[in-house]
C-alpha atoms as a PDB file:
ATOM      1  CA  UNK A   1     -23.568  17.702   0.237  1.00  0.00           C
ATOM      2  CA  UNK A   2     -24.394  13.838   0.643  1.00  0.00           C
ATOM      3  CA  UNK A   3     -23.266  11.385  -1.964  1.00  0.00           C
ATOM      4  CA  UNK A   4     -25.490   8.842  -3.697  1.00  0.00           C
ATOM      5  CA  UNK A   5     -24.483   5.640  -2.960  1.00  0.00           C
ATOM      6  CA  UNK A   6     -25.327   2.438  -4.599  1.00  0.00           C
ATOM      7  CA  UNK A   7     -24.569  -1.301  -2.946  1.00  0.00           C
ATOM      8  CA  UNK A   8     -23.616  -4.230  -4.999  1.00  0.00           C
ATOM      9  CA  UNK A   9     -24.058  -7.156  -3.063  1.00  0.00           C
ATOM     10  CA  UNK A  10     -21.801 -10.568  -4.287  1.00  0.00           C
ATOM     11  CA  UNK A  11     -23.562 -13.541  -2.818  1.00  0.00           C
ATOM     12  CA  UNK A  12     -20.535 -15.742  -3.407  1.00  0.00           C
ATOM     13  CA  UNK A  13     -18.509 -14.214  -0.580  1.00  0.00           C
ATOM     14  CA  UNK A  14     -20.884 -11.709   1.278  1.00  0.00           C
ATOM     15  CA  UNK A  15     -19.152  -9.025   0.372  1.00  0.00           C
ATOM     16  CA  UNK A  16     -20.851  -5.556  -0.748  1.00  0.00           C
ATOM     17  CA  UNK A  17     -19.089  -3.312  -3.998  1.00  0.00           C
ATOM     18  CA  UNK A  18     -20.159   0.398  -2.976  1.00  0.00           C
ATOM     19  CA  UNK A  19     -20.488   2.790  -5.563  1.00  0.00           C
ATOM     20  CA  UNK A  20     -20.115   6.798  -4.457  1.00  0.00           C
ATOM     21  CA  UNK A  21     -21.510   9.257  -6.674  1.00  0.00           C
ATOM     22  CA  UNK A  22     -20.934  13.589  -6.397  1.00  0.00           C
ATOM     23  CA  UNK A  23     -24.545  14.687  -7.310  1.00  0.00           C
ATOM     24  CA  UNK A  24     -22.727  17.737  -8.652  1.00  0.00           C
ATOM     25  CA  UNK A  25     -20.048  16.919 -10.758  1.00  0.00           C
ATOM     26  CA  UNK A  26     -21.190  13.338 -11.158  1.00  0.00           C
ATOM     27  CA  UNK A  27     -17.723  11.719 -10.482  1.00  0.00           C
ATOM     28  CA  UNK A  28     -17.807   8.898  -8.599  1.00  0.00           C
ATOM     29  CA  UNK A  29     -16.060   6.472  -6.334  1.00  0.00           C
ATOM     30  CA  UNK A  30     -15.800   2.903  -6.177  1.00  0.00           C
ATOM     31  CA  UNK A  31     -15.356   0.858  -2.894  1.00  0.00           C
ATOM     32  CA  UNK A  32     -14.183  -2.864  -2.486  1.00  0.00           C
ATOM     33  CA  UNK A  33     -14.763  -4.032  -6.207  1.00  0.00           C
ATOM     34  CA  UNK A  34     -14.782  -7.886  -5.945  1.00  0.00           C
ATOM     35  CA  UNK A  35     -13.718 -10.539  -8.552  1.00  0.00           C
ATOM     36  CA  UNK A  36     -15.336 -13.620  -9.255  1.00  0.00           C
ATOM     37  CA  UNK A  37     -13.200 -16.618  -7.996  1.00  0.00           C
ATOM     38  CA  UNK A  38     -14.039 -20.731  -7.993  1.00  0.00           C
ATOM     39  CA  UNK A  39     -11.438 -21.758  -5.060  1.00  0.00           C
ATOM     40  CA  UNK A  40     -12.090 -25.109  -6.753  1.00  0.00           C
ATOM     41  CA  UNK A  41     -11.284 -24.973 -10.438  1.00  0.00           C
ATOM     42  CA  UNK A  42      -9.186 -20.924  -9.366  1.00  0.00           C
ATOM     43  CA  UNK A  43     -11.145 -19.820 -12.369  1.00  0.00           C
ATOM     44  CA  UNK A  44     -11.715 -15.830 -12.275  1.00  0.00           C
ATOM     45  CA  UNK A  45     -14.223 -14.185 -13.580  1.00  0.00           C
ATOM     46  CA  UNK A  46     -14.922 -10.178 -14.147  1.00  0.00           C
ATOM     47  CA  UNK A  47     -18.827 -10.169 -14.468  1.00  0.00           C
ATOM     48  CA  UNK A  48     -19.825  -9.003 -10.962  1.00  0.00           C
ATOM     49  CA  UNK A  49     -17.617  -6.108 -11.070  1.00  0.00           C
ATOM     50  CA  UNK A  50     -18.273  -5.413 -14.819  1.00  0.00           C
ATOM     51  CA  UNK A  51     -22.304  -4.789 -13.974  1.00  0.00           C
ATOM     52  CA  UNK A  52     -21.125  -1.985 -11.603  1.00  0.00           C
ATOM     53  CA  UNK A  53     -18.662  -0.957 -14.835  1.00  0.00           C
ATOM     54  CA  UNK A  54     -21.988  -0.864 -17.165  1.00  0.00           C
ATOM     55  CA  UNK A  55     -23.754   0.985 -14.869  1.00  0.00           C
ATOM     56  CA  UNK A  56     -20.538   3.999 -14.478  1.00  0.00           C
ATOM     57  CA  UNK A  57     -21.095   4.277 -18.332  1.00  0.00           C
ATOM     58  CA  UNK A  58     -24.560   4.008 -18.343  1.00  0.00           C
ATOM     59  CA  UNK A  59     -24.882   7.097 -16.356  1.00  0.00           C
ATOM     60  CA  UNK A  60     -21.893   8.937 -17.846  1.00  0.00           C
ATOM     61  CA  UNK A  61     -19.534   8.846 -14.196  1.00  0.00           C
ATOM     62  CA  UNK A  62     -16.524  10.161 -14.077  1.00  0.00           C
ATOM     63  CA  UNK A  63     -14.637   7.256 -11.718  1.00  0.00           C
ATOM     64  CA  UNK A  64     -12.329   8.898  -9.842  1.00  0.00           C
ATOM     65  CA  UNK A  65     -11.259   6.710  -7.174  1.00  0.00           C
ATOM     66  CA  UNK A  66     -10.872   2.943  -6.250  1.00  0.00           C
ATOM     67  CA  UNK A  67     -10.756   2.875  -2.373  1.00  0.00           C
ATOM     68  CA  UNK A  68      -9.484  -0.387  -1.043  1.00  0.00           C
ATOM     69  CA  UNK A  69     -10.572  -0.836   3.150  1.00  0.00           C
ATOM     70  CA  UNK A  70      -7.501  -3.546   2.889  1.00  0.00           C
ATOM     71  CA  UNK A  71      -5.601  -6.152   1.444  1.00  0.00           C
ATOM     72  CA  UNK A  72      -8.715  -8.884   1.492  1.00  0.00           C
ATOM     73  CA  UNK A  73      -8.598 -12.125   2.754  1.00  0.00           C
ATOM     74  CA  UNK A  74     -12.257 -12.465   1.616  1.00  0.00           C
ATOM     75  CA  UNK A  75     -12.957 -11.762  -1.451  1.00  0.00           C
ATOM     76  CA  UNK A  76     -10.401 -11.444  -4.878  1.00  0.00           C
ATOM     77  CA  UNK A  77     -10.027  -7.634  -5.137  1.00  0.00           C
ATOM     78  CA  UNK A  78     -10.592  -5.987  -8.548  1.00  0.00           C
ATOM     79  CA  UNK A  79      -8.956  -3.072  -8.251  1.00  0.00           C
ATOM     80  CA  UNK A  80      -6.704  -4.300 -11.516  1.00  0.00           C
ATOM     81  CA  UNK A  81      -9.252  -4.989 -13.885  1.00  0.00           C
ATOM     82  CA  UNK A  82     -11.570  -1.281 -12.833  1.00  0.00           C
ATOM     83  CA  UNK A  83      -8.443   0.603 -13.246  1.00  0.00           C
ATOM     84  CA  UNK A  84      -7.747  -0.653 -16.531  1.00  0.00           C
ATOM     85  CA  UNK A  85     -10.906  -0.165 -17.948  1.00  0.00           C
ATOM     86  CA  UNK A  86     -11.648   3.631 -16.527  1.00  0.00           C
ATOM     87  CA  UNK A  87      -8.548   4.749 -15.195  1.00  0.00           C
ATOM     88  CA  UNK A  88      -9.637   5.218 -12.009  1.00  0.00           C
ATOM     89  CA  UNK A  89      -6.893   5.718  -9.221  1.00  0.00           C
ATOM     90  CA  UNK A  90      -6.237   3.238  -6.373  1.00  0.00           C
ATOM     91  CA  UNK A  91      -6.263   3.962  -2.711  1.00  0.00           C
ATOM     92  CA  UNK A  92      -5.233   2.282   0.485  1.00  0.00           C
ATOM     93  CA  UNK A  93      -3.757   2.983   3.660  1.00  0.00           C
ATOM     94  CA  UNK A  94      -0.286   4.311   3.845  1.00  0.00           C
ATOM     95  CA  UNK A  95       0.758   1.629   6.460  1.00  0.00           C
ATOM     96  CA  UNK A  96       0.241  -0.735   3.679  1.00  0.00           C
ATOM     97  CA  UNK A  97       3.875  -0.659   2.763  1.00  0.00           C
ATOM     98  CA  UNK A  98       4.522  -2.431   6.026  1.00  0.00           C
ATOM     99  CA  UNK A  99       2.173  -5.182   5.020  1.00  0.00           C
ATOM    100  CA  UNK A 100       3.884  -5.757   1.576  1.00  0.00           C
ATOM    101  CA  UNK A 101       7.598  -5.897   2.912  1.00  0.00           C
ATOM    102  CA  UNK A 102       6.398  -8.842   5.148  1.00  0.00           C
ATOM    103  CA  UNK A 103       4.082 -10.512   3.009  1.00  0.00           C
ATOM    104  CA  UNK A 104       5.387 -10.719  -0.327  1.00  0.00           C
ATOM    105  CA  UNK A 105       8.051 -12.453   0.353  1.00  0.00           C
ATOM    106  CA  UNK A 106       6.352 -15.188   2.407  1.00  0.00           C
ATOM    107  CA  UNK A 107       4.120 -15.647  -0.326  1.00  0.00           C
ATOM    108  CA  UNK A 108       6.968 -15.632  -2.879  1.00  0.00           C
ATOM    109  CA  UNK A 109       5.560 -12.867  -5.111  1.00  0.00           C
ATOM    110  CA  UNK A 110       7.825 -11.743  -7.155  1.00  0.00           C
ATOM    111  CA  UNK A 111       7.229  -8.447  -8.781  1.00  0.00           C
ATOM    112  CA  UNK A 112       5.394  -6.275  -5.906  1.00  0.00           C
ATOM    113  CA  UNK A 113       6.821  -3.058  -5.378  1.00  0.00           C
ATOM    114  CA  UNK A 114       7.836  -2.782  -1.651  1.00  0.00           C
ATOM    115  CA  UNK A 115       7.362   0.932  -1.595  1.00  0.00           C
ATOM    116  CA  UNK A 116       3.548   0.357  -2.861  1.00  0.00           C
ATOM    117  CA  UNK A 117       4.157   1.811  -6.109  1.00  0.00           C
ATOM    118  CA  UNK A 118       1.673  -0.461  -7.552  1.00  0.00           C
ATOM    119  CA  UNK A 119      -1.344   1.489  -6.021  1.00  0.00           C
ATOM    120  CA  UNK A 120      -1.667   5.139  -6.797  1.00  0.00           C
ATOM    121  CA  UNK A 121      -2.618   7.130  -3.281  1.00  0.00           C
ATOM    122  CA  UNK A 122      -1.169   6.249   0.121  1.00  0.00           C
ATOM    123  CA  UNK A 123      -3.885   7.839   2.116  1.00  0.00           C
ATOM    124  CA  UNK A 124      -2.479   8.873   5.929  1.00  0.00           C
ATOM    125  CA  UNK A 125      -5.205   8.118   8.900  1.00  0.00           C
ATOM    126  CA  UNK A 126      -7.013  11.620   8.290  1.00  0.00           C
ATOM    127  CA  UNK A 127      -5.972  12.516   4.655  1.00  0.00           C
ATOM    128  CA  UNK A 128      -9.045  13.907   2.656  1.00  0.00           C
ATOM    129  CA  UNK A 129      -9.429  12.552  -1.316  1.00  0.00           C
ATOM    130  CA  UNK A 130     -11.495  15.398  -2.918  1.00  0.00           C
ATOM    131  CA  UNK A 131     -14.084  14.193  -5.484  1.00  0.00           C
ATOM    132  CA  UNK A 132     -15.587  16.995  -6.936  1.00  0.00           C
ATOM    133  CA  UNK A 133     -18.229  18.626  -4.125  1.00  0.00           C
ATOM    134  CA  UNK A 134     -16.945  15.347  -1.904  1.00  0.00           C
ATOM    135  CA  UNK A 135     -14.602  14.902   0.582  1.00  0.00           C
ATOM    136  CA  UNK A 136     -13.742  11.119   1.128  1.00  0.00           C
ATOM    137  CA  UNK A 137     -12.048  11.049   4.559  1.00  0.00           C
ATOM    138  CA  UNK A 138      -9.189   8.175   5.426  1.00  0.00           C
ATOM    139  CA  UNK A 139      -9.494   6.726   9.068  1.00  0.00           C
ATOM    140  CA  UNK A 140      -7.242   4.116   9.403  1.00  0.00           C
ATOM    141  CA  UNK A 141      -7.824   0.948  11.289  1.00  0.00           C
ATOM    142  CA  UNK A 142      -5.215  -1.244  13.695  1.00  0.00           C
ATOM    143  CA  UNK A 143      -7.985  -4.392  13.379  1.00  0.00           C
ATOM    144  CA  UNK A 144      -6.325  -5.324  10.165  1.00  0.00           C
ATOM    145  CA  UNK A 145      -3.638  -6.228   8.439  1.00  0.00           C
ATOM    146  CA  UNK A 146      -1.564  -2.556   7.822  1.00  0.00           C
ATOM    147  CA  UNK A 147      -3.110  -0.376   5.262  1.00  0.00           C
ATOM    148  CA  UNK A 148      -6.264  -1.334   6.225  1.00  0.00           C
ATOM    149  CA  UNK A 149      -9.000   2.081   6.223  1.00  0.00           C
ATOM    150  CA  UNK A 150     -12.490   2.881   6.616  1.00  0.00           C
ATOM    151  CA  UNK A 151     -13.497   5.783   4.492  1.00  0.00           C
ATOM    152  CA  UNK A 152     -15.873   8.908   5.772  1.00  0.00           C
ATOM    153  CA  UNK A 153     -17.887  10.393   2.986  1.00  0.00           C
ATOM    154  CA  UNK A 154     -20.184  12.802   4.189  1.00  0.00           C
ATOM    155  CA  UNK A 155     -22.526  11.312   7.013  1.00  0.00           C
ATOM    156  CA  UNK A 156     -21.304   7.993   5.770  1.00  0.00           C
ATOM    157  CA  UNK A 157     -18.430   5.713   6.987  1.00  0.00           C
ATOM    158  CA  UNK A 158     -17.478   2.277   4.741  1.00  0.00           C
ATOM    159  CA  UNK A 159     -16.407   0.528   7.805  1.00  0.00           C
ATOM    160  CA  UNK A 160     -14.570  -2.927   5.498  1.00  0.00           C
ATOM    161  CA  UNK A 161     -15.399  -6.010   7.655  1.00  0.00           C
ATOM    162  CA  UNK A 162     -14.457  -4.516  10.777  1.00  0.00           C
ATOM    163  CA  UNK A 163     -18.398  -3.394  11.676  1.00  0.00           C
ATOM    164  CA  UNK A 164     -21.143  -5.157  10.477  1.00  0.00           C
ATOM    165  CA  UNK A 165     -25.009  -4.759  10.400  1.00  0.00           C
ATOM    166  CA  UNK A 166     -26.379  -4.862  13.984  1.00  0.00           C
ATOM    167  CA  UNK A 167     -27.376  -8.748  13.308  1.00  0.00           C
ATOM    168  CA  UNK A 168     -23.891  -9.923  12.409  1.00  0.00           C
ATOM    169  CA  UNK A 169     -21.215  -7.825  15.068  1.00  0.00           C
ATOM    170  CA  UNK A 170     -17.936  -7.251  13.562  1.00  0.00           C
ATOM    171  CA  UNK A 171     -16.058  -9.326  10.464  1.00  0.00           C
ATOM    172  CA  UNK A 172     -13.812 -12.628  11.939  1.00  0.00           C
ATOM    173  CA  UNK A 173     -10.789 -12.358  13.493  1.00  0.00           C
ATOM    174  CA  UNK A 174      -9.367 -15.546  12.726  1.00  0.00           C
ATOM    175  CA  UNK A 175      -7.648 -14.557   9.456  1.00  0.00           C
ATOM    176  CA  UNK A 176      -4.369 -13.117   8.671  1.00  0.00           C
ATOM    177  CA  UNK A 177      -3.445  -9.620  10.501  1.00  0.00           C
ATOM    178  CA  UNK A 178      -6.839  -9.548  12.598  1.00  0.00           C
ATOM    179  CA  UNK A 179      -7.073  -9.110  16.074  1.00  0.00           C
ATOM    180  CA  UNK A 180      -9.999  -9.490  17.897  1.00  0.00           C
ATOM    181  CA  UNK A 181      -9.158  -6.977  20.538  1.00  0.00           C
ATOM    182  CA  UNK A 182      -7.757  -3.912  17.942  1.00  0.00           C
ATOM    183  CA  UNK A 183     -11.353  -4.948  16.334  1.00  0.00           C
ATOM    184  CA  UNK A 184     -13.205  -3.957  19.268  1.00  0.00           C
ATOM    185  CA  UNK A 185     -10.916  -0.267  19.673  1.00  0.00           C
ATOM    186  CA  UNK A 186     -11.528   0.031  16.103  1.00  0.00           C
ATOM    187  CA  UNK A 187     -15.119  -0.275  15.993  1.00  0.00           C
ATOM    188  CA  UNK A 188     -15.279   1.615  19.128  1.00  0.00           C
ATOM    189  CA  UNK A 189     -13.731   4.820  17.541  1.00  0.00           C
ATOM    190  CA  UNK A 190     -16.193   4.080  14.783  1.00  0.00           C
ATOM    191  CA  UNK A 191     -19.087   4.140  17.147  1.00  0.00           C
ATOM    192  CA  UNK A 192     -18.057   7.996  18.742  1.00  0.00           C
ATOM    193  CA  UNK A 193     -18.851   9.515  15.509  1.00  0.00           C
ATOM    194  CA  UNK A 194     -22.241  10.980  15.516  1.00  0.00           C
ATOM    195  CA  UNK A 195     -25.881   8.769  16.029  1.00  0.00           C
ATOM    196  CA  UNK A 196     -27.168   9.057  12.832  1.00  0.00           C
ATOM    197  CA  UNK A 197     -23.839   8.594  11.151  1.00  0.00           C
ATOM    198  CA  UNK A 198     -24.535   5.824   8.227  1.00  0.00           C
ATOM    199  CA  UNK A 199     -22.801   2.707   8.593  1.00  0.00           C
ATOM    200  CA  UNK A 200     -21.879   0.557   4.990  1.00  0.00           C
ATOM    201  CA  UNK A 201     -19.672  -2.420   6.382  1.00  0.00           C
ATOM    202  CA  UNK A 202     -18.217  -4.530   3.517  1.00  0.00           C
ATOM    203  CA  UNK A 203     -19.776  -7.749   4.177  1.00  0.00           C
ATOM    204  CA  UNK A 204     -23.145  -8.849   4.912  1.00  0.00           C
ATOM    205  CA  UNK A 205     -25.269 -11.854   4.166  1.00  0.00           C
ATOM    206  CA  UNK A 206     -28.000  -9.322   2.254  1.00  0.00           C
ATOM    207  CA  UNK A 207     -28.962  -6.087   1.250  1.00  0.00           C
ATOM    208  CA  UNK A 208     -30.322  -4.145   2.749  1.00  0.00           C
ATOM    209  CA  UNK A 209     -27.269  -3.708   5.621  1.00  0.00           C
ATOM    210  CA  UNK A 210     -27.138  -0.206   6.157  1.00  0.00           C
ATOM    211  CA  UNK A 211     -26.916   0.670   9.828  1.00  0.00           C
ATOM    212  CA  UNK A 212     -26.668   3.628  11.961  1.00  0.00           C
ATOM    213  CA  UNK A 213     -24.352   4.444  14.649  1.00  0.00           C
ATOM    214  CA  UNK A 214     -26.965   4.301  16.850  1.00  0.00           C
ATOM    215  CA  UNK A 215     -28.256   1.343  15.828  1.00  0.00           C
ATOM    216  CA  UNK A 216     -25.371  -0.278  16.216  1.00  0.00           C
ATOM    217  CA  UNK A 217     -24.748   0.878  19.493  1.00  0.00           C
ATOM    218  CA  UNK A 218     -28.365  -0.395  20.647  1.00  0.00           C
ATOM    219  CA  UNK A 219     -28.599  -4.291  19.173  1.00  0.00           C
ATOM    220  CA  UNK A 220     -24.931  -4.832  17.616  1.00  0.00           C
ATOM    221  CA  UNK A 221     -25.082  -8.655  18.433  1.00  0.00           C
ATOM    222  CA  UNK A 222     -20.869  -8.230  19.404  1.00  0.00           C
ATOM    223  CA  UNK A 223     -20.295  -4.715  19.623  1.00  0.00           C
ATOM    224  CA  UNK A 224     -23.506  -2.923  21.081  1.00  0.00           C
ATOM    225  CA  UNK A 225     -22.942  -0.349  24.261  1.00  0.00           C
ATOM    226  CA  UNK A 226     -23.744  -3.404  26.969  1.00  0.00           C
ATOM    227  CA  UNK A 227     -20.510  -5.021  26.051  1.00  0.00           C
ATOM    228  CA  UNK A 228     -16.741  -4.755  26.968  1.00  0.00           C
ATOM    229  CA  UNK A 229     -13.227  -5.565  25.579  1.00  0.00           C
ATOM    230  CA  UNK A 230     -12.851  -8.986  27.104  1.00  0.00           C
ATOM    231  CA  UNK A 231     -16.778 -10.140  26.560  1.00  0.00           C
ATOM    232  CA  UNK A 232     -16.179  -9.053  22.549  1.00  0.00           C
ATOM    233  CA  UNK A 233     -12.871 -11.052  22.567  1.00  0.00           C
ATOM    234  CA  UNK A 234     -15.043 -13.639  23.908  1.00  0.00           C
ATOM    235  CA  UNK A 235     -17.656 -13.709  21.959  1.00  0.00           C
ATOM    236  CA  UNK A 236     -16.062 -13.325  18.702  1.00  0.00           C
ATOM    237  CA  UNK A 237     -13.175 -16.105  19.457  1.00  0.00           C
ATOM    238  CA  UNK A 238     -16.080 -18.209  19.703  1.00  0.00           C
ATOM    239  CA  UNK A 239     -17.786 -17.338  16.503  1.00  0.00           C
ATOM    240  CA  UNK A 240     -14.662 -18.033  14.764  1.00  0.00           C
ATOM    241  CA  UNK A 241     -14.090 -21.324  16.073  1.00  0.00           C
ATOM    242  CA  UNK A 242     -17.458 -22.546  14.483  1.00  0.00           C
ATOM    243  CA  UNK A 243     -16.699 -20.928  10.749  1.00  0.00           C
ATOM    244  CA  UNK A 244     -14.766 -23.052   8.214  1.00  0.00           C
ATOM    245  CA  UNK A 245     -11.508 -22.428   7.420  1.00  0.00           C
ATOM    246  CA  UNK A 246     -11.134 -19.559   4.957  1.00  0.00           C
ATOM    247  CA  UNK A 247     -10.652 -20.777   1.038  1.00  0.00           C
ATOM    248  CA  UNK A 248      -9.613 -17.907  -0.584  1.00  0.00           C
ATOM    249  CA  UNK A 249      -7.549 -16.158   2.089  1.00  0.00           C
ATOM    250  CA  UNK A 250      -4.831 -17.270   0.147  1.00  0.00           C
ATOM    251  CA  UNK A 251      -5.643 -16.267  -3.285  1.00  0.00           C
ATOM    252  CA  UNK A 252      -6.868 -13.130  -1.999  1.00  0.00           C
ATOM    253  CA  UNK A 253      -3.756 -11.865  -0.651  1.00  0.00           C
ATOM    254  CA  UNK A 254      -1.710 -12.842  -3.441  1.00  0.00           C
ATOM    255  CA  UNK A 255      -4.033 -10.522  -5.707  1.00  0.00           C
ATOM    256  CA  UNK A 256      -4.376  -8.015  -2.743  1.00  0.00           C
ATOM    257  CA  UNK A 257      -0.445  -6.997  -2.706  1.00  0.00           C
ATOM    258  CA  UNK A 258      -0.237  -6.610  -6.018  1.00  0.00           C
ATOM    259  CA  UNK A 259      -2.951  -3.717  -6.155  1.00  0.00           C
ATOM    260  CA  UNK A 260      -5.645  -5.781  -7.801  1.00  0.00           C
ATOM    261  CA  UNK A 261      -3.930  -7.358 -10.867  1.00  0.00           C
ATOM    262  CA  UNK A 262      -3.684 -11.279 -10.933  1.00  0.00           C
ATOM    263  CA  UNK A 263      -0.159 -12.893 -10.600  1.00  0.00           C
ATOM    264  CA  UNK A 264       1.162 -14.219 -14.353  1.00  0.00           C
ATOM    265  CA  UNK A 265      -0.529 -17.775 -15.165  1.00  0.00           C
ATOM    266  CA  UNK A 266       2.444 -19.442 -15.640  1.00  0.00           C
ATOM    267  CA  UNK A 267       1.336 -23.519 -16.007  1.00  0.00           C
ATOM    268  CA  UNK A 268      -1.317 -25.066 -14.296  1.00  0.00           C
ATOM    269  CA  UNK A 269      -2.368 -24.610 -10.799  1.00  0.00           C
ATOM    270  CA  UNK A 270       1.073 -22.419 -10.505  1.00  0.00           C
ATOM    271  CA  UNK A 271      -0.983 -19.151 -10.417  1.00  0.00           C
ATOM    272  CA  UNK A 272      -2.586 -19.867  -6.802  1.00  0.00           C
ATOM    273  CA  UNK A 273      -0.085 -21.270  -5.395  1.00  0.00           C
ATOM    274  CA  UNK A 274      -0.895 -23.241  -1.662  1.00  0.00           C
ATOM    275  CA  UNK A 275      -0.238 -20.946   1.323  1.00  0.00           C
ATOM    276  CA  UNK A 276       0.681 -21.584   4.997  1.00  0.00           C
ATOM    277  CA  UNK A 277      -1.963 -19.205   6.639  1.00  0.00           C
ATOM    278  CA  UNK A 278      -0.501 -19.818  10.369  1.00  0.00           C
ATOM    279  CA  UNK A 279       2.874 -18.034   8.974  1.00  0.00           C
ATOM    280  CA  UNK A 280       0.960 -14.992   7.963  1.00  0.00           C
END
């Protein structure tokens, strides 16, 4: 059975909300969700992500699931705010434990639970997530910080920001946890699964960015068949040298290990507090 799936694209970051629906039973899945954030004034906003909310109760969905590809250095995760208002579970990799003994306490968060409490499924690389007729698939990735996932559904993969459309290669590697190497083996394990195999990265500069494995393998701008380890490395160390510094890396994480909910607003400009990227 294939899943319905639904892309929300958020122009602000280039990031794409997937939503995964089980023709049968109609319970659904939601990928990514993304809050909005002004890295200027740190105001937040829910709007993007409650569209995708109206539309769950517009069609009667049963969420199910909240898969998280990562703790995002991209985009404000809100994993917090869709739990809370459907009670849908939230999933990352199980390695993500290793992620939140390291970084919490670098970025002085208090109240994270170390053990990853704070999300609801540890999904092992391979672990199936039933959904009704569905069976969402776990395949973890080395790219990333730990805990980072893509998830198979069907003949669909949600590859994160590891592999992108054909036009824009692979996500940068220039932020906290990447590696531009592991990116290549990553997307390289992505790329044995089967040709027609749909590919749903989570970033792109505009729908449509739905790919195939074999597209990608033909005219991937970084990552196509004509080009090795060392050339990617290359090529995407250059690309990252040209692309401003990230401004909301920071924030990001600090929502990211705490599953999605915002850290207390204690005073002004104490909620985002500055952080040292180079120490992450």
């Amino acid at each position: 059975m294939q899943p319905e799936i639904i892309a929300y694209h958020h122009p602000a970051t280039g990031t794409v909300t997937y939503l995964i629906i089980d023709p049968a039973t109609f319970l659904c899945a939601i990928v990514d969700p993304v809050l909005d954030f002004d890295p200027e004034t740190e105001a937040v906003d829910t709007g993007f992500v409650d569209k995708i909310i109206a539309d769950i109760r517009a069609r009667d969905l049963g969420p199910t699931w909240i898969l998280e590809t990562g703790l995002h250095t991209g985009h404000l995760s809100a994993a917090g705010h869709l739990k809370y208002e459907t009670g849908a579970s939230i999933c990352i990799g199980a390695r993500v434990v290793e992620s939140l003994k390291r970084l919490a306490p670098l970025l002085a968060e208090d109240g994270v639970d170390l053990e990853g409490w704070d999300f609801d499924k540890l999904a092992k690389h391979g672990e199936s997530l039933p959904m009704g007729g569905l069976k969402i698939t776990a395949l973890a990735l080395e790219s990333r910080l730990p805990g980072a996932v893509a998830y198979r559904v069907a003949n669909a993969i949600f590859t994160g920001d590891v592999l992108l459309a054909p036009s824009e290669g692979s996500g940068r590697c220039d932020v906290p946890g990447a590696d531009a190497g592991k990116t290549f083996d990553d997307a390289r394990k992505i790329l044995s699964l089967p040709p027609q195999t749909r590919i749903l990265p989570g970033v792109c500069a505009a729908l449509p960015c739905e790919s195939t494995v074999a597209e990608e393998k033909a005219s991937n701008i970084q990552l196509n068949d004509t080009v090795d380890r060392l050339n990617f490395i290359a090529l995407r160390t250059t690309a990252d040298a040209m692309l401003p510094e990230s401004m909301v890396a920071g924030p990001a994480l600090r929502v990211a290990v705490r599953a999605g909910r915002l850290p207390p607003d204690i005073g002004a400009g104490a909620r985002f507090a500055p952080v040292d990227l180079t120490k992450l």
